[in-house]
C-alpha atoms as a PDB file:
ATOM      1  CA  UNK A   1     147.946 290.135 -27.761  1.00  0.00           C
ATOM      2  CA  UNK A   2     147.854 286.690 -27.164  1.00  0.00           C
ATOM      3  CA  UNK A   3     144.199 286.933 -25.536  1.00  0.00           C
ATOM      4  CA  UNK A   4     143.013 288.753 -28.899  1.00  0.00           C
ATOM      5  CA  UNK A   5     144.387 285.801 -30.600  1.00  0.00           C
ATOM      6  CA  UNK A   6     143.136 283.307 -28.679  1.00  0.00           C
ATOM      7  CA  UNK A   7     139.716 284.849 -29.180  1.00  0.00           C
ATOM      8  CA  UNK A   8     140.087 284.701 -32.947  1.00  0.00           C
ATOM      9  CA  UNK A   9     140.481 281.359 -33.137  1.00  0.00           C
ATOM     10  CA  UNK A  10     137.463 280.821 -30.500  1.00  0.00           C
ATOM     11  CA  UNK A  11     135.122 282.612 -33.365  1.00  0.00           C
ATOM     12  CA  UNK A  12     136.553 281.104 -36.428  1.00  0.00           C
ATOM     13  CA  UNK A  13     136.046 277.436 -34.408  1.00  0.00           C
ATOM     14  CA  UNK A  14     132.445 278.106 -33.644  1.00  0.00           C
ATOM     15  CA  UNK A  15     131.550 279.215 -37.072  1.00  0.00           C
ATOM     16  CA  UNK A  16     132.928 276.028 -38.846  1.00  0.00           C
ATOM     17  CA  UNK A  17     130.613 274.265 -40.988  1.00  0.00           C
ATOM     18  CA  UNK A  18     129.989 271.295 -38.943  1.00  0.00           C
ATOM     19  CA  UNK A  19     129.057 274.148 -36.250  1.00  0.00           C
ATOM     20  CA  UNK A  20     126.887 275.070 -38.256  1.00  0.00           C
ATOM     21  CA  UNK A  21     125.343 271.961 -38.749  1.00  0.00           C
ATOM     22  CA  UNK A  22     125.246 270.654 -35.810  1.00  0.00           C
ATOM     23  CA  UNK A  23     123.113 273.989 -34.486  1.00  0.00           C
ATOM     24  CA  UNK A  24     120.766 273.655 -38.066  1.00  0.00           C
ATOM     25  CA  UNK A  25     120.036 269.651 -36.622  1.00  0.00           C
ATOM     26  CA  UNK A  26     118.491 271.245 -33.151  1.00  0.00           C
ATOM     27  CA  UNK A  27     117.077 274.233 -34.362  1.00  0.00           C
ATOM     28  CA  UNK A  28     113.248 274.098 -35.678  1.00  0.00           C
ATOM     29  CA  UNK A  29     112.667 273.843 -39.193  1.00  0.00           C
ATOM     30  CA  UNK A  30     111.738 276.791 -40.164  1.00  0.00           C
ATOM     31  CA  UNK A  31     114.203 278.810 -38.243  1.00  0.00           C
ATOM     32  CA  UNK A  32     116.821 276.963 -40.381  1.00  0.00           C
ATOM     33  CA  UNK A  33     115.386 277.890 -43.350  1.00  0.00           C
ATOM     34  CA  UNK A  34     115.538 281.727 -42.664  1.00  0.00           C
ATOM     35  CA  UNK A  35     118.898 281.757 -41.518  1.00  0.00           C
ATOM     36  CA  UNK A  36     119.777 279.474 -44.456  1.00  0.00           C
ATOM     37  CA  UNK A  37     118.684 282.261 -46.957  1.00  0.00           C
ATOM     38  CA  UNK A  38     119.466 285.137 -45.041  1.00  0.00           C
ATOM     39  CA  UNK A  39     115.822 286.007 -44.131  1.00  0.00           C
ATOM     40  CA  UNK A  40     116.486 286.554 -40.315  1.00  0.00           C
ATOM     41  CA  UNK A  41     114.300 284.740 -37.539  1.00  0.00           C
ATOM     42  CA  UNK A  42     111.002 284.148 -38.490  1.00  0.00           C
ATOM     43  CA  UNK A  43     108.165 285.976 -36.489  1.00  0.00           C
ATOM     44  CA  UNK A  44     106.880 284.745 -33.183  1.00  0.00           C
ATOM     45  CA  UNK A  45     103.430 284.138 -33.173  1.00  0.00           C
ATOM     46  CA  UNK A  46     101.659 284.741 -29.959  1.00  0.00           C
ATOM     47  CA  UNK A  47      97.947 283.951 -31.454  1.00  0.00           C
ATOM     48  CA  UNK A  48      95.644 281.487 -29.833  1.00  0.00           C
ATOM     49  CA  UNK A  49      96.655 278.112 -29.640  1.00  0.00           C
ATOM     50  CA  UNK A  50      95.490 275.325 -32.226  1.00  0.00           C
ATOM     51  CA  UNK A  51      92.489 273.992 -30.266  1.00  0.00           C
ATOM     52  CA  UNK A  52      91.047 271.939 -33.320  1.00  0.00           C
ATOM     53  CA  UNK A  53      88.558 273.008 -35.798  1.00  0.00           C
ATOM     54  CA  UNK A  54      84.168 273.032 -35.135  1.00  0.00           C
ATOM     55  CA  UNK A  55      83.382 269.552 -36.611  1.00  0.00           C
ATOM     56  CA  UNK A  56      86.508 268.044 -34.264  1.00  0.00           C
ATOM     57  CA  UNK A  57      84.362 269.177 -30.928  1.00  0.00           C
ATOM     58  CA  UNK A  58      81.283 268.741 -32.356  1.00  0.00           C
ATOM     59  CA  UNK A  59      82.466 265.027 -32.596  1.00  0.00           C
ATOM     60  CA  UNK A  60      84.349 265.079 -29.506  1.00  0.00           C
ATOM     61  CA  UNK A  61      81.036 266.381 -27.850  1.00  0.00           C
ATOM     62  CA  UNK A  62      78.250 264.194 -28.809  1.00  0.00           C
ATOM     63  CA  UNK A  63      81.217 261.268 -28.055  1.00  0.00           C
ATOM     64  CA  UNK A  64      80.937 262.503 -24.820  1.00  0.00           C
ATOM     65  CA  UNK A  65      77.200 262.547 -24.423  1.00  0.00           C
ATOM     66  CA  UNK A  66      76.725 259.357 -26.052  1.00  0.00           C
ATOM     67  CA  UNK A  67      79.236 257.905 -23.056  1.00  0.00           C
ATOM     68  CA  UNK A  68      77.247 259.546 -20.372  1.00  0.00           C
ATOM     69  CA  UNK A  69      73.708 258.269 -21.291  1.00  0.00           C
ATOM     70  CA  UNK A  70      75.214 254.806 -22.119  1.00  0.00           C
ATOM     71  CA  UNK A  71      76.674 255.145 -18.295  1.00  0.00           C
ATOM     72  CA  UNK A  72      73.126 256.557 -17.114  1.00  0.00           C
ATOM     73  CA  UNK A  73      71.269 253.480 -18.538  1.00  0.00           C
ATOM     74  CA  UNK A  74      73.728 250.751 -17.514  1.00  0.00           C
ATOM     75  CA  UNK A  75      73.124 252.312 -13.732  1.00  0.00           C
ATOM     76  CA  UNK A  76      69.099 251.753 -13.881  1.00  0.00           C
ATOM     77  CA  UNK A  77      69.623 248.568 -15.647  1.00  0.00           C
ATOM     78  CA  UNK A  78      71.890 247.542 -12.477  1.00  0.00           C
ATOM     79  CA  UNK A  79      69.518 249.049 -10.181  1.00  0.00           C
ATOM     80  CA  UNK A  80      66.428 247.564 -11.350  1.00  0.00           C
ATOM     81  CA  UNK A  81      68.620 244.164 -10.972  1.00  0.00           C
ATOM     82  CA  UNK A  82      69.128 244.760  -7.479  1.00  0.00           C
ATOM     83  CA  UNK A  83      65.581 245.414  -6.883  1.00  0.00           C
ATOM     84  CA  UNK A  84      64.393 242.935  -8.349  1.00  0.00           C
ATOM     85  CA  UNK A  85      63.130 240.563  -5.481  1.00  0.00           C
ATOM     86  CA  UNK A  86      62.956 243.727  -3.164  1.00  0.00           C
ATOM     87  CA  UNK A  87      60.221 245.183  -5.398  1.00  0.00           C
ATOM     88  CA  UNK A  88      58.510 241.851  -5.266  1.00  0.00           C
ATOM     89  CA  UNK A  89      57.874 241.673  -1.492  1.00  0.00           C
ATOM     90  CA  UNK A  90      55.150 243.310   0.739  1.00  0.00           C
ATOM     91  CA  UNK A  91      53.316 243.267   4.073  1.00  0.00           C
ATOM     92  CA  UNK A  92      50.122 244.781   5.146  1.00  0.00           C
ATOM     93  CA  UNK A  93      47.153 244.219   8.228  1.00  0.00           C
ATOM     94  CA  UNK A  94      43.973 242.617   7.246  1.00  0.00           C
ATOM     95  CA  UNK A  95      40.729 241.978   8.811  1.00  0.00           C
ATOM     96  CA  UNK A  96      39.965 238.058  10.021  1.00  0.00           C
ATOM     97  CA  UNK A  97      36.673 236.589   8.123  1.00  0.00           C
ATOM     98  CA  UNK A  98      35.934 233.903  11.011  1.00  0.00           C
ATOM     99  CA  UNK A  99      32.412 233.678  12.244  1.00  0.00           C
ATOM    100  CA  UNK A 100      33.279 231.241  15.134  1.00  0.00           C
ATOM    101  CA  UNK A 101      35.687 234.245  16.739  1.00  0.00           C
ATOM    102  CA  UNK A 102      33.866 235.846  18.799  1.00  0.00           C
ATOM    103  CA  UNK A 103      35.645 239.355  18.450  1.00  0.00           C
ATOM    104  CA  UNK A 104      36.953 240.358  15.384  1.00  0.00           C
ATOM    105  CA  UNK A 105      40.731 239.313  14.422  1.00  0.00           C
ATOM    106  CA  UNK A 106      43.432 240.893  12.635  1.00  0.00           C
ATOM    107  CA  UNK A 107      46.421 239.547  10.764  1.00  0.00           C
ATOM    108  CA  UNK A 108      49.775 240.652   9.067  1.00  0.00           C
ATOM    109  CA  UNK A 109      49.855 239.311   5.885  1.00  0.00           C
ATOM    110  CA  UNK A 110      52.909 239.043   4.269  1.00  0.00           C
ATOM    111  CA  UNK A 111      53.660 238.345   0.466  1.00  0.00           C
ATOM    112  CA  UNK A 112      56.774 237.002  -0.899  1.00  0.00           C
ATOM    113  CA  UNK A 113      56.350 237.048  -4.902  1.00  0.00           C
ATOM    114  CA  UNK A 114      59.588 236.321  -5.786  1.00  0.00           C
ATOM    115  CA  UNK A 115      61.294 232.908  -6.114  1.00  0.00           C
ATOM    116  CA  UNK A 116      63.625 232.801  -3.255  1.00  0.00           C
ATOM    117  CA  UNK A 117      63.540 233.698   0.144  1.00  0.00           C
ATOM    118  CA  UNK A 118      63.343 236.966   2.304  1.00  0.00           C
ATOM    119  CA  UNK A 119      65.220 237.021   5.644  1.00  0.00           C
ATOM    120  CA  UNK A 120      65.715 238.756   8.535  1.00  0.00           C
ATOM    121  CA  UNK A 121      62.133 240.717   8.571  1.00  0.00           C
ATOM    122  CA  UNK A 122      61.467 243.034  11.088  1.00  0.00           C
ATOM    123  CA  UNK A 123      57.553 244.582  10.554  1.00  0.00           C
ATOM    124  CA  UNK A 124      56.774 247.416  12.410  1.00  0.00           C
ATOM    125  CA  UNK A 125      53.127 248.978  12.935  1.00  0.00           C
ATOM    126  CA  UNK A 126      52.271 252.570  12.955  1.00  0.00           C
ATOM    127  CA  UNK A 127      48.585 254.099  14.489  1.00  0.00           C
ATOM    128  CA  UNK A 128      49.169 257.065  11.206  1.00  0.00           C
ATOM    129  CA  UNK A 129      46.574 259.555  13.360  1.00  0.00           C
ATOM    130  CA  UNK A 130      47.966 259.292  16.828  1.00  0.00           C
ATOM    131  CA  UNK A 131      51.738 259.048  15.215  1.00  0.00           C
ATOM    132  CA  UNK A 132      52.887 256.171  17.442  1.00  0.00           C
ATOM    133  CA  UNK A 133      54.496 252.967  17.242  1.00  0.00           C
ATOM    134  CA  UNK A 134      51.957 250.209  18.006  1.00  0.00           C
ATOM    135  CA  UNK A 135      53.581 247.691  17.337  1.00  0.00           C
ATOM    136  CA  UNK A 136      56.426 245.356  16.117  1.00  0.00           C
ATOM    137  CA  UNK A 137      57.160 241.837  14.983  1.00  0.00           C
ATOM    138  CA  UNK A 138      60.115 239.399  13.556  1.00  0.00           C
ATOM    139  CA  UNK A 139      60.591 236.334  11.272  1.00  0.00           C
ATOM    140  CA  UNK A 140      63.499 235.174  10.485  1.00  0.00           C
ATOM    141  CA  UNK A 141      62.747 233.975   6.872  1.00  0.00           C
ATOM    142  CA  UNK A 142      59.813 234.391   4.764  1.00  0.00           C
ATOM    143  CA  UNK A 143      59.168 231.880   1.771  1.00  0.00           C
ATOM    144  CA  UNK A 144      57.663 232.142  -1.101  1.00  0.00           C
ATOM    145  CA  UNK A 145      54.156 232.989  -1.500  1.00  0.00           C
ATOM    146  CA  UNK A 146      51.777 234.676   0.995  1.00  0.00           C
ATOM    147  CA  UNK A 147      51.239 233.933   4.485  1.00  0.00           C
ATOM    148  CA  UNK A 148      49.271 235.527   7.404  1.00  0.00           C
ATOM    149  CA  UNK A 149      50.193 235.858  10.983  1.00  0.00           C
ATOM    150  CA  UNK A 150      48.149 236.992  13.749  1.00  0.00           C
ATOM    151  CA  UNK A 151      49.200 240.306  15.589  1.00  0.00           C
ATOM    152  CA  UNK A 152      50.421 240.446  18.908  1.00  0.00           C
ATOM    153  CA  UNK A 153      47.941 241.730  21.164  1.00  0.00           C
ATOM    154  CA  UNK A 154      48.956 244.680  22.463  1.00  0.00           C
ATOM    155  CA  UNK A 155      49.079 245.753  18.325  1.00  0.00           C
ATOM    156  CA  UNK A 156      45.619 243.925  17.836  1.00  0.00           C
ATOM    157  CA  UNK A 157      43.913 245.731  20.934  1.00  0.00           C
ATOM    158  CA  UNK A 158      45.157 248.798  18.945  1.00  0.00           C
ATOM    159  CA  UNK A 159      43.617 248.266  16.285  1.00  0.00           C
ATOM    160  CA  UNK A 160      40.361 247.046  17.605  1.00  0.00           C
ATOM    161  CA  UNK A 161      40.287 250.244  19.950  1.00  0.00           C
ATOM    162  CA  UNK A 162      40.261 252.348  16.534  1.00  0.00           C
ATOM    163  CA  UNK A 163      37.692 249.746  14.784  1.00  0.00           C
ATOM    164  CA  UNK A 164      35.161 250.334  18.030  1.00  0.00           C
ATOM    165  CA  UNK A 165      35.580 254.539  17.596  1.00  0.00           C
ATOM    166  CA  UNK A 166      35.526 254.411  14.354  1.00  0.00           C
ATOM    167  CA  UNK A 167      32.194 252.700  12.092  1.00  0.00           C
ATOM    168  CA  UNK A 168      33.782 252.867   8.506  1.00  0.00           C
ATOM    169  CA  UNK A 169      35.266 250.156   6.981  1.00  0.00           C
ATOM    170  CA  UNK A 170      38.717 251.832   5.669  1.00  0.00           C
ATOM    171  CA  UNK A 171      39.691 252.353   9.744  1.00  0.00           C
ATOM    172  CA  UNK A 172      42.353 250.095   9.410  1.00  0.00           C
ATOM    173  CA  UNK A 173      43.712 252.846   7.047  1.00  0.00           C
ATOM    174  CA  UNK A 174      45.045 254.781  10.139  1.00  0.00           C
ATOM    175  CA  UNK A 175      47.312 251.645  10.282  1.00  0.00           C
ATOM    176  CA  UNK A 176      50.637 252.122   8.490  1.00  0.00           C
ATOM    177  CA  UNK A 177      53.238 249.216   7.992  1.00  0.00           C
ATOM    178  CA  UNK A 178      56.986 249.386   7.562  1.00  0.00           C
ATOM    179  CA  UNK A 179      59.337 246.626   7.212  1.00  0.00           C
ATOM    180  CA  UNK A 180      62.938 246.217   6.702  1.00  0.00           C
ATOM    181  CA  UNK A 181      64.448 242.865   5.571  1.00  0.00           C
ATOM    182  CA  UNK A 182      67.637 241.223   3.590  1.00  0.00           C
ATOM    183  CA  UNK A 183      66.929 239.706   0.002  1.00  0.00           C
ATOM    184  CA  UNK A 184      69.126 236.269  -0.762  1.00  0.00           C
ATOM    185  CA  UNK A 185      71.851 238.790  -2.297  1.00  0.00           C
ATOM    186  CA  UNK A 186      72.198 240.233   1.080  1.00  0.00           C
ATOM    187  CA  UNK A 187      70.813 243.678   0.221  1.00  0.00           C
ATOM    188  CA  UNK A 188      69.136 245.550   3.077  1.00  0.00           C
ATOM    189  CA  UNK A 189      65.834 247.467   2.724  1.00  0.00           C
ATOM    190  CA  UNK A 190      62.691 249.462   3.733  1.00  0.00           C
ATOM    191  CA  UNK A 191      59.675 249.646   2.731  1.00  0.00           C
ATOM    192  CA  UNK A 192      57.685 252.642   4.195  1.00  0.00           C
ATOM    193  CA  UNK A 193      53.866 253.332   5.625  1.00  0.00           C
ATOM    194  CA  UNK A 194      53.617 254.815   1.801  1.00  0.00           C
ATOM    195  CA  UNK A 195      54.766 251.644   0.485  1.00  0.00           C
ATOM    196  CA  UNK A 196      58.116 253.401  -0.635  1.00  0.00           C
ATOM    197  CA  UNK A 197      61.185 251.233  -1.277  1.00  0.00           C
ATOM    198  CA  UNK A 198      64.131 252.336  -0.676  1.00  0.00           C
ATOM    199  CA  UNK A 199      68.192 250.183  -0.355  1.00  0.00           C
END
């Protein structure tokens, strides 16, 4: 008897009015306003979530394409920084005009066109038809502007070999150049036989 009491007064405490109010304050809104009028729960909707409407990811698309080509051309405009004085520096072998020689002569020219030094510049020479290193030189620094150096012999007797078999003028065109060097920034790279630069 005294448990069926006791379980009275449990009920008629948790359906006081400031029970009632304090349950209304956590509940959603509109779950308070069906029990408030005697309407029951309100349905559960399991539909697709709100993902936002066509013109909201139409915006939120070309947003995003406008960032990645901004991105895109603030890379090349970085690169072609970097590049800058690479682009601008080149080295290839050329024929000596000197009538008092008495066999012909042949030089590495190398051209600086940038402002500032090159450094560390390590020139190697290629015979393209036999595929074989010839050849290789240093400098330490190149300045600004062009200047010629002869080759060492053992590359020069190369060369000379080919000029004798061959009787066209483009035979130093089986002669391929590739150097590697260190702009002022501290940026290594090649240049190629084909003239390609790459860092």
């Amino acid at each position: 008897m005294r448990r069926v009491v006791a379980d009275s007064l449990t009920l008629r405490v948790a359906f006081t009015p400031m029970f009632v109010r304090a349950v209304a304050a956590s509940a959603p809104q509109e779950a308070v306003f069906h029990a408030r009028y005697g309407l029951g729960m309100p349905p559960l909707d399991f539909g697709w979530p709100n993902w936002g409407d066509l013109p909201t990811w139409g915006a939120f698309i070309g947003a995003t394409i406008a960032v990645y080509f901004t991105w895109q051309a603030i890379k090349m405009q970085r690169n072609q920084e970097r590049k800058f004085q690479a682009e601008k520096f080149a080295c290839w072998i050329n024929t000596v005009d000197d009538n008092d020689e008495p066999m012909d002569r042949f030089q590495l020219i190398l051209r600086n066109a940038s402002d500032l030094p090159i450094y560390d510049c390590r020139v190697t020479v290629f015979d393209l038809i036999d595929n074989k290193q010839v050849g290789a030189m240093s400098f330490g620094s190149v300045k600004p502007g062009q200047r010629s150096r002869y080759l060492p012999e053992e590359v020069e007797n190369a060369v000379r070999k080919a000029k004798t078999k061959t009787a066209s003028p483009s035979n130093l065109q089986r002669f391929g150049v590739s150097v590697q060097f260190n702009d002022t920034r501290g940026n290594s790279w090649r240049r190629n036989v084909s003239g390609v630069l790459r860092g």
